[in-house]
Protein backbone atom coordinates (compact mmCIF):
# COMPACT_ATOMS: atom_id res chain seq x y z
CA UNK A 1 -19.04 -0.56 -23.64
CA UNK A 2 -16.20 -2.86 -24.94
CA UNK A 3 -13.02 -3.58 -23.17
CA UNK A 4 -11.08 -1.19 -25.19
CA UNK A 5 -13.42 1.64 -23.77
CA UNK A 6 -13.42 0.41 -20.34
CA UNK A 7 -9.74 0.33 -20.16
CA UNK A 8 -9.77 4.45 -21.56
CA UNK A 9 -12.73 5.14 -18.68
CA UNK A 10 -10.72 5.63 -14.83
CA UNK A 11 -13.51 5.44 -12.09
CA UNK A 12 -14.51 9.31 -12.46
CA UNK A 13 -15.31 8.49 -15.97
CA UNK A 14 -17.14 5.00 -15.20
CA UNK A 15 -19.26 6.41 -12.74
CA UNK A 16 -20.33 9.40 -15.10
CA UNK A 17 -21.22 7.30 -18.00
CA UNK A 18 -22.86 5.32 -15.47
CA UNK A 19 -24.84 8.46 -14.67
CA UNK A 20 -25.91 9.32 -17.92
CA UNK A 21 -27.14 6.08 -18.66
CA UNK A 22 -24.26 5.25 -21.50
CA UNK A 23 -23.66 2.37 -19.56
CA UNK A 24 -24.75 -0.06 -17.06
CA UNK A 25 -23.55 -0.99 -13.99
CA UNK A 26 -24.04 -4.65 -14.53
CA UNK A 27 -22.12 -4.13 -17.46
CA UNK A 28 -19.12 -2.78 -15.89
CA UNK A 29 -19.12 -5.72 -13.16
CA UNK A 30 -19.15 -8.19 -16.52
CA UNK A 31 -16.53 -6.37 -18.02
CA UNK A 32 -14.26 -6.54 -14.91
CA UNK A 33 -15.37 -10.26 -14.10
CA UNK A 34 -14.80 -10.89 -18.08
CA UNK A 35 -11.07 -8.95 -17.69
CA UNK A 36 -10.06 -11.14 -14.03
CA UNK A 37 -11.02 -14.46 -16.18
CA UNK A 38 -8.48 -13.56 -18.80
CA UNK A 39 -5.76 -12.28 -16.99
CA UNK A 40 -6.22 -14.41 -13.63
CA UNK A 41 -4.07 -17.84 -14.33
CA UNK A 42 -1.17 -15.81 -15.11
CA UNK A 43 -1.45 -12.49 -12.61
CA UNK A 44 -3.71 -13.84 -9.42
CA UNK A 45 -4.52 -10.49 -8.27
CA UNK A 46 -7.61 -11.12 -6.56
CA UNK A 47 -8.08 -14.35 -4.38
CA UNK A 48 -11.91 -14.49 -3.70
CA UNK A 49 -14.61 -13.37 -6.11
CA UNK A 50 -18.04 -11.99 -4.34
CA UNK A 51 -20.04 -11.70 -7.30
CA UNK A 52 -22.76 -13.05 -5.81
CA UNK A 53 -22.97 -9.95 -3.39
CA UNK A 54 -21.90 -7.34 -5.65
CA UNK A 55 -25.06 -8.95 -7.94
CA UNK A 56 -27.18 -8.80 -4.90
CA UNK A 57 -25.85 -5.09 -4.67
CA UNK A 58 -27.09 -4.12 -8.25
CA UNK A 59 -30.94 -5.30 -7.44
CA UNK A 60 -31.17 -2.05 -5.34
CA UNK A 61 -30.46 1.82 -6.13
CA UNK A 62 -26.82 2.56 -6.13
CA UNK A 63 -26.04 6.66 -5.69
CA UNK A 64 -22.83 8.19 -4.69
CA UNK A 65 -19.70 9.39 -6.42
CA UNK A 66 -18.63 5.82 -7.16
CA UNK A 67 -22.13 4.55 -8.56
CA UNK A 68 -21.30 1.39 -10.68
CA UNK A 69 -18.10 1.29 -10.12
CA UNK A 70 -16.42 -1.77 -9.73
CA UNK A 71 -13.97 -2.41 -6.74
CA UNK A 72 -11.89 -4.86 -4.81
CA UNK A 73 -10.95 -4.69 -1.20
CA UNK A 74 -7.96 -5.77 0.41
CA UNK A 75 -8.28 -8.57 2.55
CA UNK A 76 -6.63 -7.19 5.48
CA UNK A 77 -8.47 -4.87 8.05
CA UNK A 78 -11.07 -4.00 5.23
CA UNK A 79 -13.67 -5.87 6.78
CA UNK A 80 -17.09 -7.21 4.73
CA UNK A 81 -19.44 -8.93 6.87
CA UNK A 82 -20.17 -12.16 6.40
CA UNK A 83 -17.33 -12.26 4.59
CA UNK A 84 -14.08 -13.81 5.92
CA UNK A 85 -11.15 -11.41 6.42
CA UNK A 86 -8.13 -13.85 5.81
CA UNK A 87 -5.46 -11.80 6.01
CA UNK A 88 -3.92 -13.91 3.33
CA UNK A 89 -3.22 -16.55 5.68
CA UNK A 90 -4.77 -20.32 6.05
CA UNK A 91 -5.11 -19.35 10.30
CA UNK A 92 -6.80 -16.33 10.12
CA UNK A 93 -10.12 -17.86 7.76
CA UNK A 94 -12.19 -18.12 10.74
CA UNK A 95 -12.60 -14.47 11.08
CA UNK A 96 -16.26 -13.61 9.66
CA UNK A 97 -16.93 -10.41 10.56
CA UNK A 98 -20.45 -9.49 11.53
CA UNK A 99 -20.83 -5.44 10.37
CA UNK A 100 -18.74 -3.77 7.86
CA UNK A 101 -15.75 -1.76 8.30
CA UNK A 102 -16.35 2.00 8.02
CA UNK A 103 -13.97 2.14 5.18
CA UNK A 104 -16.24 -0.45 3.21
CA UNK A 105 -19.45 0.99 4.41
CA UNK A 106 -18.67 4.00 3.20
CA UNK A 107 -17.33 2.58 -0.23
CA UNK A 108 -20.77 0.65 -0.49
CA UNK A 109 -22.57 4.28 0.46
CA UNK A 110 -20.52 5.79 -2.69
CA UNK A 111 -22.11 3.20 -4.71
CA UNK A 112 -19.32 1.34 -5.67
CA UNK A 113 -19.84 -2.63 -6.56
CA UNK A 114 -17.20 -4.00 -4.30
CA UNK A 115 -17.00 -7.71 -6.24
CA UNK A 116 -13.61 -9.31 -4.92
CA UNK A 117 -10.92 -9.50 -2.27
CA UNK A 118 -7.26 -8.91 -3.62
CA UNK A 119 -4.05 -11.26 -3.04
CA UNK A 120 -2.06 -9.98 0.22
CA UNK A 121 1.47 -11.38 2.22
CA UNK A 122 0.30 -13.32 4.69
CA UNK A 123 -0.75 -10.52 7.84
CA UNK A 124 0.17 -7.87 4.84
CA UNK A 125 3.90 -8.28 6.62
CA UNK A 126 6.37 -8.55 3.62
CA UNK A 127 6.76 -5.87 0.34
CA UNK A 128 6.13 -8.96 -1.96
CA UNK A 129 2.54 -10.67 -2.24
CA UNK A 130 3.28 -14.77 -2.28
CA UNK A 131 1.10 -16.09 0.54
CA UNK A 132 1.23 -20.13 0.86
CA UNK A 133 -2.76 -19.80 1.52
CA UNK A 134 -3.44 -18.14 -2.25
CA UNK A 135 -0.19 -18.60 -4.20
CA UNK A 136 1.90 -15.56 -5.16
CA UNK A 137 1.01 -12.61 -7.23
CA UNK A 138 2.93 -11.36 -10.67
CA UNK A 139 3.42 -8.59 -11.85
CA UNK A 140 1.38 -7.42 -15.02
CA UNK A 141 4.46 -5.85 -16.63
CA UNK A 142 6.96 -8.83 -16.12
CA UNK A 143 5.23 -12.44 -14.64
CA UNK A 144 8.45 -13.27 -13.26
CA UNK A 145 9.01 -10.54 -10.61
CA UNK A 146 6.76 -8.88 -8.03
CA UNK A 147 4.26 -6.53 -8.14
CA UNK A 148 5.70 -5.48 -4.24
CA UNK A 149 3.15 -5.89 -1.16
CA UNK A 150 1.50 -5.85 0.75
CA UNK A 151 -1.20 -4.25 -1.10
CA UNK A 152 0.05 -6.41 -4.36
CA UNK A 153 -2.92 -7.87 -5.30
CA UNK A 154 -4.55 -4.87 -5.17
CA UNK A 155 -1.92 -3.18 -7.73
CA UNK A 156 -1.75 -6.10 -10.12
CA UNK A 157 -5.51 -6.02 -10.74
CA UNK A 158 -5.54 -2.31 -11.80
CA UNK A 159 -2.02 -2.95 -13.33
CA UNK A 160 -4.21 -5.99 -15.35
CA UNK A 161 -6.94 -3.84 -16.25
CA UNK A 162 -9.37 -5.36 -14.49
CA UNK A 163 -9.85 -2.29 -12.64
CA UNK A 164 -9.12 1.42 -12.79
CA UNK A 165 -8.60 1.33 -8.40
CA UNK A 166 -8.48 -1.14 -5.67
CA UNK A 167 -8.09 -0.03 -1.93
CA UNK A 168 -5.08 -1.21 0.00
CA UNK A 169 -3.44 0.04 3.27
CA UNK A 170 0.24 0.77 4.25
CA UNK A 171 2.04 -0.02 7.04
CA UNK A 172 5.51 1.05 6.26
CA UNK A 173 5.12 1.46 2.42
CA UNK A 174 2.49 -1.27 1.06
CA UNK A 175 0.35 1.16 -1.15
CA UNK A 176 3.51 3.00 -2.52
CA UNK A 177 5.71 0.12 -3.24
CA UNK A 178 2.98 -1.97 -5.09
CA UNK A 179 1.86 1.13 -6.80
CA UNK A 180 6.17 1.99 -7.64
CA UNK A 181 6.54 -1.47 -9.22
CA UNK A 182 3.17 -1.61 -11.29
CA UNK A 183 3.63 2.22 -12.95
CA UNK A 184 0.60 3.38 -10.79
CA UNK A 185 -0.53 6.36 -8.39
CA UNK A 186 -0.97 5.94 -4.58
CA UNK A 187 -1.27 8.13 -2.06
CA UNK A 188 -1.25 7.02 1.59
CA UNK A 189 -2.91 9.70 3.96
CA UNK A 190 -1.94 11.11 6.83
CA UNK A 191 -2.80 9.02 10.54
CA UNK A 192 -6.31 9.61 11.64
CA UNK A 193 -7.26 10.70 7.72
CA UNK A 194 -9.32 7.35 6.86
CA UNK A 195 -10.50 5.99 10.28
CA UNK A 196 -10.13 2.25 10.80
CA UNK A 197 -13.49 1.56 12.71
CA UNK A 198 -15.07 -0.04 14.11
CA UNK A 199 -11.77 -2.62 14.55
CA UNK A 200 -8.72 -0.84 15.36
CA UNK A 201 -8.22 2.65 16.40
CA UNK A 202 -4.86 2.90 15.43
CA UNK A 203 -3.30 -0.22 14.19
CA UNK A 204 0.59 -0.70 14.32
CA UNK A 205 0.55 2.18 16.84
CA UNK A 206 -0.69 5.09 14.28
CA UNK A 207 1.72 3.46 11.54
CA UNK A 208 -0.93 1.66 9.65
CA UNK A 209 -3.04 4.23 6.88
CA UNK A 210 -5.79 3.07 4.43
CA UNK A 211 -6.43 4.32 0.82
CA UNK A 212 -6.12 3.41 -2.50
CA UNK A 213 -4.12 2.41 -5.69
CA UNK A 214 -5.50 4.03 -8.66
CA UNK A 215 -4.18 5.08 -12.75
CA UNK A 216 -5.34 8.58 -11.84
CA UNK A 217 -4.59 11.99 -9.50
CA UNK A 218 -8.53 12.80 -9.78
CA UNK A 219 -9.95 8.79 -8.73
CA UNK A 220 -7.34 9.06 -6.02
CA UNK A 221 -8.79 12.30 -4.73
CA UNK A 222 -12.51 11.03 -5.07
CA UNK A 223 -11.97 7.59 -3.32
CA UNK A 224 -10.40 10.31 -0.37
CA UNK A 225 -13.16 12.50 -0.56
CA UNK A 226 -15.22 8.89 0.31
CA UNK A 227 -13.06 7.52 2.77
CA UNK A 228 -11.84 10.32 4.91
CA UNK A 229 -13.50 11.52 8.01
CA UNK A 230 -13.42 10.47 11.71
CA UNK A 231 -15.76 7.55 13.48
CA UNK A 232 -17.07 7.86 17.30
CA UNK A 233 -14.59 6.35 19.17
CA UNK A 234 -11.12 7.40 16.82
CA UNK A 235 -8.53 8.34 18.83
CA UNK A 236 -7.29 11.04 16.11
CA UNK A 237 -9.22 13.10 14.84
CA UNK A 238 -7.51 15.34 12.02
CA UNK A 239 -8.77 18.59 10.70
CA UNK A 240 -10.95 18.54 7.35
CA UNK A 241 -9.99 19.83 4.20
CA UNK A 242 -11.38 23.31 3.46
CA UNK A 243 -12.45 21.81 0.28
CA UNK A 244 -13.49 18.69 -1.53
CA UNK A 245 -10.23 17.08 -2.51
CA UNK A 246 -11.29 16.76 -6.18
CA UNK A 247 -11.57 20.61 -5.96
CA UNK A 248 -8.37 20.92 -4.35
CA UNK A 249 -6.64 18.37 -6.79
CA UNK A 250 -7.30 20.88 -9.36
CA UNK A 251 -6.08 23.67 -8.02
CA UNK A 252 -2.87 25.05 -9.74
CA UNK A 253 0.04 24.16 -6.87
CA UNK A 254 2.22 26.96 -5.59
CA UNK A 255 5.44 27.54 -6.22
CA UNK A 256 7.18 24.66 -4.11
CA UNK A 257 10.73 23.76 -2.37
CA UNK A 258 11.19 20.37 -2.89
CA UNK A 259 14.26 18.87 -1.92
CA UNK A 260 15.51 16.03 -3.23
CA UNK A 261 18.17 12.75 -2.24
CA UNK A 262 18.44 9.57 -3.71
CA UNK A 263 20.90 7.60 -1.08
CA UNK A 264 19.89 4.89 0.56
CA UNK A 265 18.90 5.92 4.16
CA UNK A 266 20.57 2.70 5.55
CA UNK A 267 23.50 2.92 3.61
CA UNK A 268 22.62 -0.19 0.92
CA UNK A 269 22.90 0.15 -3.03
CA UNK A 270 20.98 2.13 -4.67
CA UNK A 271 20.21 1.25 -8.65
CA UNK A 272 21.06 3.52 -10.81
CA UNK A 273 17.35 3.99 -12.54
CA UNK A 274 16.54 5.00 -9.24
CA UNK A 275 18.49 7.57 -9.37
CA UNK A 276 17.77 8.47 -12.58
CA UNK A 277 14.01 8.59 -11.81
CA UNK A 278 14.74 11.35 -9.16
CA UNK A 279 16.89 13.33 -10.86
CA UNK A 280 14.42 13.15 -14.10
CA UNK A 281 11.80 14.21 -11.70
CA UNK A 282 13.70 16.91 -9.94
CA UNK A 283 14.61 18.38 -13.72
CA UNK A 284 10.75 18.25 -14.59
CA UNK A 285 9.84 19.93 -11.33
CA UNK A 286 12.13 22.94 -11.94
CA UNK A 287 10.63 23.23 -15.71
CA UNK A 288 7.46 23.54 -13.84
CA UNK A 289 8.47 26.30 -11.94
CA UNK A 290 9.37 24.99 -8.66
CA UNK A 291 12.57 25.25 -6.20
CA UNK A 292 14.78 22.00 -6.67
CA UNK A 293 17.82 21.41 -4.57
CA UNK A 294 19.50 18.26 -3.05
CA UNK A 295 18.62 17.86 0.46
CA UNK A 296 17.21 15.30 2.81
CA UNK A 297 16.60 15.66 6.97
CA UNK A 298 18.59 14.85 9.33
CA UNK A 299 17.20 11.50 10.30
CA UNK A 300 19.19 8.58 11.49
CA UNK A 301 17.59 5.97 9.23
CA UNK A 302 19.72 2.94 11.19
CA UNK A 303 18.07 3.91 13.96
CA UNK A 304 14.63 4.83 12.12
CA UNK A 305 14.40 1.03 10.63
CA UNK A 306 15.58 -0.31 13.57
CA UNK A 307 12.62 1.17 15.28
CA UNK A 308 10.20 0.62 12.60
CA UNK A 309 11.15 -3.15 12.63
CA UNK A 310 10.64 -3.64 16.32
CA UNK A 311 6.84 -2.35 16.33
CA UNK A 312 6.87 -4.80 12.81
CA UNK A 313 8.06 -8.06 15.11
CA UNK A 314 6.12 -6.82 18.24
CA UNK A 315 2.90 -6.67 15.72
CA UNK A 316 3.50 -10.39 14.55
CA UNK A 317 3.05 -12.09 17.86
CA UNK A 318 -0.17 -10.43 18.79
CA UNK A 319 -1.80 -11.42 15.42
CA UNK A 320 -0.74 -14.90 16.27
CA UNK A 321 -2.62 -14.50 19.76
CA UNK A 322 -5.64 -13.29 18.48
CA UNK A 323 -5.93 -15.67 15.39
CA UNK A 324 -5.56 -18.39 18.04
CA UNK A 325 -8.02 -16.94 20.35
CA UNK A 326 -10.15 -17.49 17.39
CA UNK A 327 -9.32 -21.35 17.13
CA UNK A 328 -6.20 -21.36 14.82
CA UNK A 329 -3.43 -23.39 14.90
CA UNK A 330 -0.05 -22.53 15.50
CA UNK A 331 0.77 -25.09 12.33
CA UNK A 332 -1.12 -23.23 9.87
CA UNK A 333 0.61 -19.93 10.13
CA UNK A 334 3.59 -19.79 7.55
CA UNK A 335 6.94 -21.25 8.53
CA UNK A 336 8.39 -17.58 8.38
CA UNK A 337 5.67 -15.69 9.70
CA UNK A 338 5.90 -18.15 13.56
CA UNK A 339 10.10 -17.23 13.09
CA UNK A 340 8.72 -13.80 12.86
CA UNK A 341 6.40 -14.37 15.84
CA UNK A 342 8.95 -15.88 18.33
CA UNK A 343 11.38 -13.28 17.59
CA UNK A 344 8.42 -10.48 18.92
CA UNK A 345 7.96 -12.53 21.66
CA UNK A 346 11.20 -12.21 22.97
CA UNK A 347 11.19 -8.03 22.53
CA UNK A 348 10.84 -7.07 26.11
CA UNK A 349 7.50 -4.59 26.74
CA UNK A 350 10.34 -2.23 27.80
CA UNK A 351 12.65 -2.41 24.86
CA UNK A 352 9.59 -1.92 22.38
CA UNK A 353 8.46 1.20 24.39
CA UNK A 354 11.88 2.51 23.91
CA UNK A 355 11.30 2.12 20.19
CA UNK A 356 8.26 3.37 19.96
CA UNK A 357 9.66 6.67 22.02
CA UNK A 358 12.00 7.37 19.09
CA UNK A 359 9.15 7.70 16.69
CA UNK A 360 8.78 11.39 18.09
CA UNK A 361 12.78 12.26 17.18
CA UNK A 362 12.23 11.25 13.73
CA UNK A 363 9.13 13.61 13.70
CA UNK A 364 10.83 16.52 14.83
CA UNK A 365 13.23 15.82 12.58
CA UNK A 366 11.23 15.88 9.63
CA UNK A 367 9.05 18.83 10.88
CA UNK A 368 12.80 20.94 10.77
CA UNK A 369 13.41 19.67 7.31
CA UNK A 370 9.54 20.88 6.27
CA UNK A 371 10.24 24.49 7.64
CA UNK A 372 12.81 24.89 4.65
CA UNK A 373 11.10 22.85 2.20
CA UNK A 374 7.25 21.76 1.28
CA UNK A 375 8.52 18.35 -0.01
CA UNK A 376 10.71 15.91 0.25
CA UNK A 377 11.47 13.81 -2.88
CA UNK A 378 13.09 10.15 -2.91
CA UNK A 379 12.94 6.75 -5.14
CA UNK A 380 10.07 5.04 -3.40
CA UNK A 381 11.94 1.42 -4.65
CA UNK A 382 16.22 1.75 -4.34
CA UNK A 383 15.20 -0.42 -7.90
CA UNK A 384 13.24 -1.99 -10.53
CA UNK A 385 10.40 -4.64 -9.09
CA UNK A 386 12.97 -7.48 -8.14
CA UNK A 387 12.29 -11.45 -9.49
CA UNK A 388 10.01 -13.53 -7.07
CA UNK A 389 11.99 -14.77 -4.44
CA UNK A 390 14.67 -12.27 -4.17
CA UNK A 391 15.48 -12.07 -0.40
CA UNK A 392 14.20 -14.99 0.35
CA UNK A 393 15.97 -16.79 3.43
CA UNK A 394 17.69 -20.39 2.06
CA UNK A 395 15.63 -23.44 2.76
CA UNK A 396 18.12 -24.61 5.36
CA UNK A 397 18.25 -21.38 7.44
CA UNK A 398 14.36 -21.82 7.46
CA UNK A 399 14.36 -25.26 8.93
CA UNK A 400 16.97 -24.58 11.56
CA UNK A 401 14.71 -21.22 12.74
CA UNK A 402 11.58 -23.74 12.74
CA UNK A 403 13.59 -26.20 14.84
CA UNK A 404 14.13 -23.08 17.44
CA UNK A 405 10.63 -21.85 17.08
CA UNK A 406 9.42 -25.38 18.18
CA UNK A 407 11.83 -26.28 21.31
CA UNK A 408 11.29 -22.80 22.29
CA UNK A 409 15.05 -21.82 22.14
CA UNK A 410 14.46 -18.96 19.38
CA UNK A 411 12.14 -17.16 21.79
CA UNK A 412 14.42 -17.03 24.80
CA UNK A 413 17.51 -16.42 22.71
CA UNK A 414 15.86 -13.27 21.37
CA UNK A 415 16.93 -10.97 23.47
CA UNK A 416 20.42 -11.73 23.07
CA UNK A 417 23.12 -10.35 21.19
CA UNK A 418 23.48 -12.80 18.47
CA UNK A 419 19.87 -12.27 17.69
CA UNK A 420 19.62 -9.06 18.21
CA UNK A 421 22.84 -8.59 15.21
CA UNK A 422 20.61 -11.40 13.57
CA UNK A 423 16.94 -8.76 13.65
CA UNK A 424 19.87 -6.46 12.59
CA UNK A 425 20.90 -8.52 9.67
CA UNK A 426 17.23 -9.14 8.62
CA UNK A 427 16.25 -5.34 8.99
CA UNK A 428 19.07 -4.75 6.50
CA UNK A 429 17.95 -7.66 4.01
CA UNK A 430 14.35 -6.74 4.21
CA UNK A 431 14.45 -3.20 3.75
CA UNK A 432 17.33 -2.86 1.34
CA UNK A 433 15.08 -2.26 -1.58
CA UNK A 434 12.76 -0.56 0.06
CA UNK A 435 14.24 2.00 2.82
CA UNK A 436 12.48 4.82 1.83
CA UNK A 437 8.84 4.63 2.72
CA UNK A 438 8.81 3.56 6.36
CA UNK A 439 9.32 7.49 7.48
CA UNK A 440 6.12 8.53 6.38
CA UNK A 441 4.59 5.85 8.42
CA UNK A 442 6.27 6.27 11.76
CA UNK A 443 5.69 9.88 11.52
CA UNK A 444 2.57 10.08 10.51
CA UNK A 445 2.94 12.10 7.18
CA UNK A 446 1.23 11.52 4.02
CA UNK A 447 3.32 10.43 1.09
CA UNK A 448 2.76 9.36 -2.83
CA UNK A 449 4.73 7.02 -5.40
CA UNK A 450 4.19 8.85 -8.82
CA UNK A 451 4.94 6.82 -11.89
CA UNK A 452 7.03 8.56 -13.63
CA UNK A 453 9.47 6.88 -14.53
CA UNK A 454 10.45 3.31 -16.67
CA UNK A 455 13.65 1.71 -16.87
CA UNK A 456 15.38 0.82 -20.06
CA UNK A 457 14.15 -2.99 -19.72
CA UNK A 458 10.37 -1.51 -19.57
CA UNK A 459 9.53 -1.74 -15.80
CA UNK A 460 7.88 0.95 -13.73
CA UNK A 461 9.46 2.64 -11.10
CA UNK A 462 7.85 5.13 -9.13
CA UNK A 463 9.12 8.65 -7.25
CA UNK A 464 8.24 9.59 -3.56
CA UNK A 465 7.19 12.87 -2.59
CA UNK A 466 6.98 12.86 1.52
CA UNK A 467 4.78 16.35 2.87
CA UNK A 468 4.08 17.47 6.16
CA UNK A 469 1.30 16.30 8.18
CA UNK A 470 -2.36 17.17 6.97
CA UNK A 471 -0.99 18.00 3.14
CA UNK A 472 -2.77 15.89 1.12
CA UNK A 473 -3.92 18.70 -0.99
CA UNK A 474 -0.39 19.70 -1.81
CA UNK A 475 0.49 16.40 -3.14
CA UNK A 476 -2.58 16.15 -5.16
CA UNK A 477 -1.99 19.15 -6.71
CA UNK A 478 1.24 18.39 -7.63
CA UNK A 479 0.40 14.93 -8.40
CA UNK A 480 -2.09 16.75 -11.20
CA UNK A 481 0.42 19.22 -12.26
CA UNK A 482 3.04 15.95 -12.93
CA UNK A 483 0.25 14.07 -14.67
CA UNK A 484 -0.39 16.53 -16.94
CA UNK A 485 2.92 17.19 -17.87
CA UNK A 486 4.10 13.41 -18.58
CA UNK A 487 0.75 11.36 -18.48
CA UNK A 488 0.90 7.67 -17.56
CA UNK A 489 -2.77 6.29 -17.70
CA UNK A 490 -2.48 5.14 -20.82
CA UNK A 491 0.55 3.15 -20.06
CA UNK A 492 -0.60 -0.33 -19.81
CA UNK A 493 0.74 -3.71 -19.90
CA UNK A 494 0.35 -5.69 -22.92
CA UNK A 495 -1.58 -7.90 -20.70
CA UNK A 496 -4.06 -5.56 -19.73
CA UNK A 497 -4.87 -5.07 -23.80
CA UNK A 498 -4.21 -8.59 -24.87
CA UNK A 499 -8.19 -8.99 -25.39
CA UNK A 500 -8.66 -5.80 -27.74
């Protein structure tokens, strides 16, 4: 198989012609090792290399679904033992796990080659991928902007061609926003589909969903068919599909409501390709047969990111705890992610609890808006991927929040007004151009970033559908029905062809 043929093969196709014996699995881990060499300099998508495992892993039988198949892992919660999980960060390299997660064990039992670690924020906390440990990610279609986070790495190497589908996780939005600014597909389950043994039970308090980034509907639905299913011990347990979700992907959807609003839920700008990207997509849906109108529910999305971003600084500080249990030092955490940590520390257990009480209004909220329609349909970005660096804080600010952090001030002043308009302020900057996936994580919901949609300048930007808990088949369905209609997996970078 040459690279040109490799790049028309998703992982349903690689692991059939692995099958039939049209090619080797050894030759699909050269191809993707021979594709990361090319494209690495320039893209950095994946940060650590385990060939020598994945070789190790193709001296023995490999079976499953995903036989041959090469695949990276995020480096954050994905744990391979023996194998450091860094979390993109210089503090957290002492962690060696000793067993595998279940999410990788089960990968591994699927038979796919799992031969790298992809690029990740440091603790996956920010929507772009630029960690001081491994240097910052690009994005395939344009080197100067992002390729969004945290899960960036993760899109950039399918985006690159080195793969047709990496895992990632999402947190408030970090498989849909990478997968919205590299023109890819990525659906993030609902909470309790993919269990997070033997590690966490529910990280970020349920918020936190695992899955993966992928260039097509049906690899999507066969990685879920791997990865889904409850471990002893899961505190949610959700009910199973009543079919294989390949089965169900291709299913012909039923007629659906979808409603449909492109404003900004905190009240920032929206670009207008963003809203051209819904409304294209709302037209296409209603050629397809289904109900289109504008609607949205009746949410309070101040109060929705100001809840969101509490759990977010309350999640900081304990990763900072346990990395130091561990032997880290507090110096070798990034200067913005120990701001980040002092600010949690001064949330009072109280005032977090308060926040984390709210989640439940914003449920019920969005359960009322699902009894009139099956969907709900937003940008997933409120633009194009934005340059590296955009958002930023200046230099200056950063020193004089590091001057805080280390006499201790910026701790007990968080609980004060100023700082609380300052989380304000930083909730606002942060989430500006991307307000519209946190919902689906502090309700529980499982949502999907469709690319369909470019701008005029050439840049993906993906479309959100949100669906009510447990409908995974729905948006896979639809997801196939879209594809179908307007196909995108031939829709590369010319970076991702450059070799052919």
């Amino acid at each position: 198989m040459r690279h040109a043929e490799y790049l028309a093969h998703d992982a349903t196709a690689l692991a059939a012609a692995v099958a039939s014996g049209e090619v080797s699995a050894r030759q699909l881990l050269d191809l993707a090792l021979a594709q990361h060499a090319r494209v690495h300099a320039r893209v950095n998508a994946l940060h650590l290399l385990l060939e020598g495992p994945a070789r190790a892993q193709l001296e023995g039988p490999l079976a499953g679904p995903l036989a041959g198949v090469p695949l990276p892992i995020k480096d954050v919660v994905q744990d391979y033992a023996g194998v450091p999980t860094g979390y993109g960060s210089r503090a957290m390299a002492r962690f060696v796990p000793r067993e595998h997660s279940a999410i990788v064990r089960r990968l591994l039992g699927a038979g796919a080659v799992i031969f790298a670690k992809s690029n990740v924020p440091e603790l996956g906390l920010k929507a772009v991928t630029d960690p001081l440990a491994h240097g910052r990610t690009n994005n395939p279609w344009d080197l100067a902007r992002t390729p969004g986070g945290s899960s960036g790495g993760a899109a950039a190497a399918v985006a690159a061609g080195i793969v047709p589908m990496a895992t990632g996780n999402d947190g408030g939005g970090s498989l849909r926003i990478p997968a919205a600014c590299c023109g890819l597909f990525a659906l993030k389950p609902s909470r309790g589909r993919v269990s997070l043994a033997p590690g966490f039970g529910e990280s970020w308090f349920g918020a936190h969903a695992d899955g993966v980034i992928s260039r097509s509907v049906r690899d999507t639905a066969l990685a879920l068919d791997v990865l889904a299913g409850p471990e002893p011990g899961d505190p949610v347990v959700i009910a199973p599909p009543p079919a294989p979700y390949v089965e169900l992907a291709r299913r012909d959807p039923p007629r659906l409501r979808v409603g449909f609003s492109t404003a900004s839920p905190i009240g920032t700008p929206v670009h207008p390709e963003a809203v051209a990207a819904v409304q294209r997509t709302a037209a296409l849906l209603r050629r397809l047969g289904h109900d289109v109108d504008e609607a949205a529910p009746a949410i309070d999305g101040a109060a929705l990111a100001a809840d969101y971003l509490h759990v977010y600084l309350g999640a900081v500080p304990a990763a900072i705890a346990w990395a130091r249990a561990q032997g880290a030092r507090a110096d070798e955490f990034e200067p913005l992610t120990r701001v980040l940590g002092a600010l949690g520390e001064g949330i009072s257990a109280g005032t977090l609890t308060l926040h984390l009480m709210q989640w439940n209004r914003h449920a019920r909220a969005l359960g009322a808006f699902h009894q009139r329609h099956d969907l709900w349909l937003t940008p997933t970005l409120a633009g194009p991927p934005v340059p590296h660096g955009t958002g930023d804080p200046p230099p200056a600010q950063v020193a004089l929040l590091m001057a805080l952090v280390r006499t201790g001030l910026l701790k007990r002043l968080a609980g004060s007004a100023l700082v609380r308009r300052a989380i304000d302020r930083i909730a606002q900057e942060n989430l500006a151009h991307v307000p519209y996936t946190q919902l689906a994580n502090l309700t529980g919901v499982p949502a999907m970033s469709v690319p369909l949609h470019w701008t005029a300048d050439g840049l993906p930007l993906g479309v959100q559908f949100v669906a009510p808990f447990g409908g995974e088949a729905t948006l896979l369905q639809l997801a196939t029905q879209l594809e179908a209609a307007q196909p995108w997996f031939d829709r590369l970078p010319p970076i991702a062809r450059e070799a052919l």
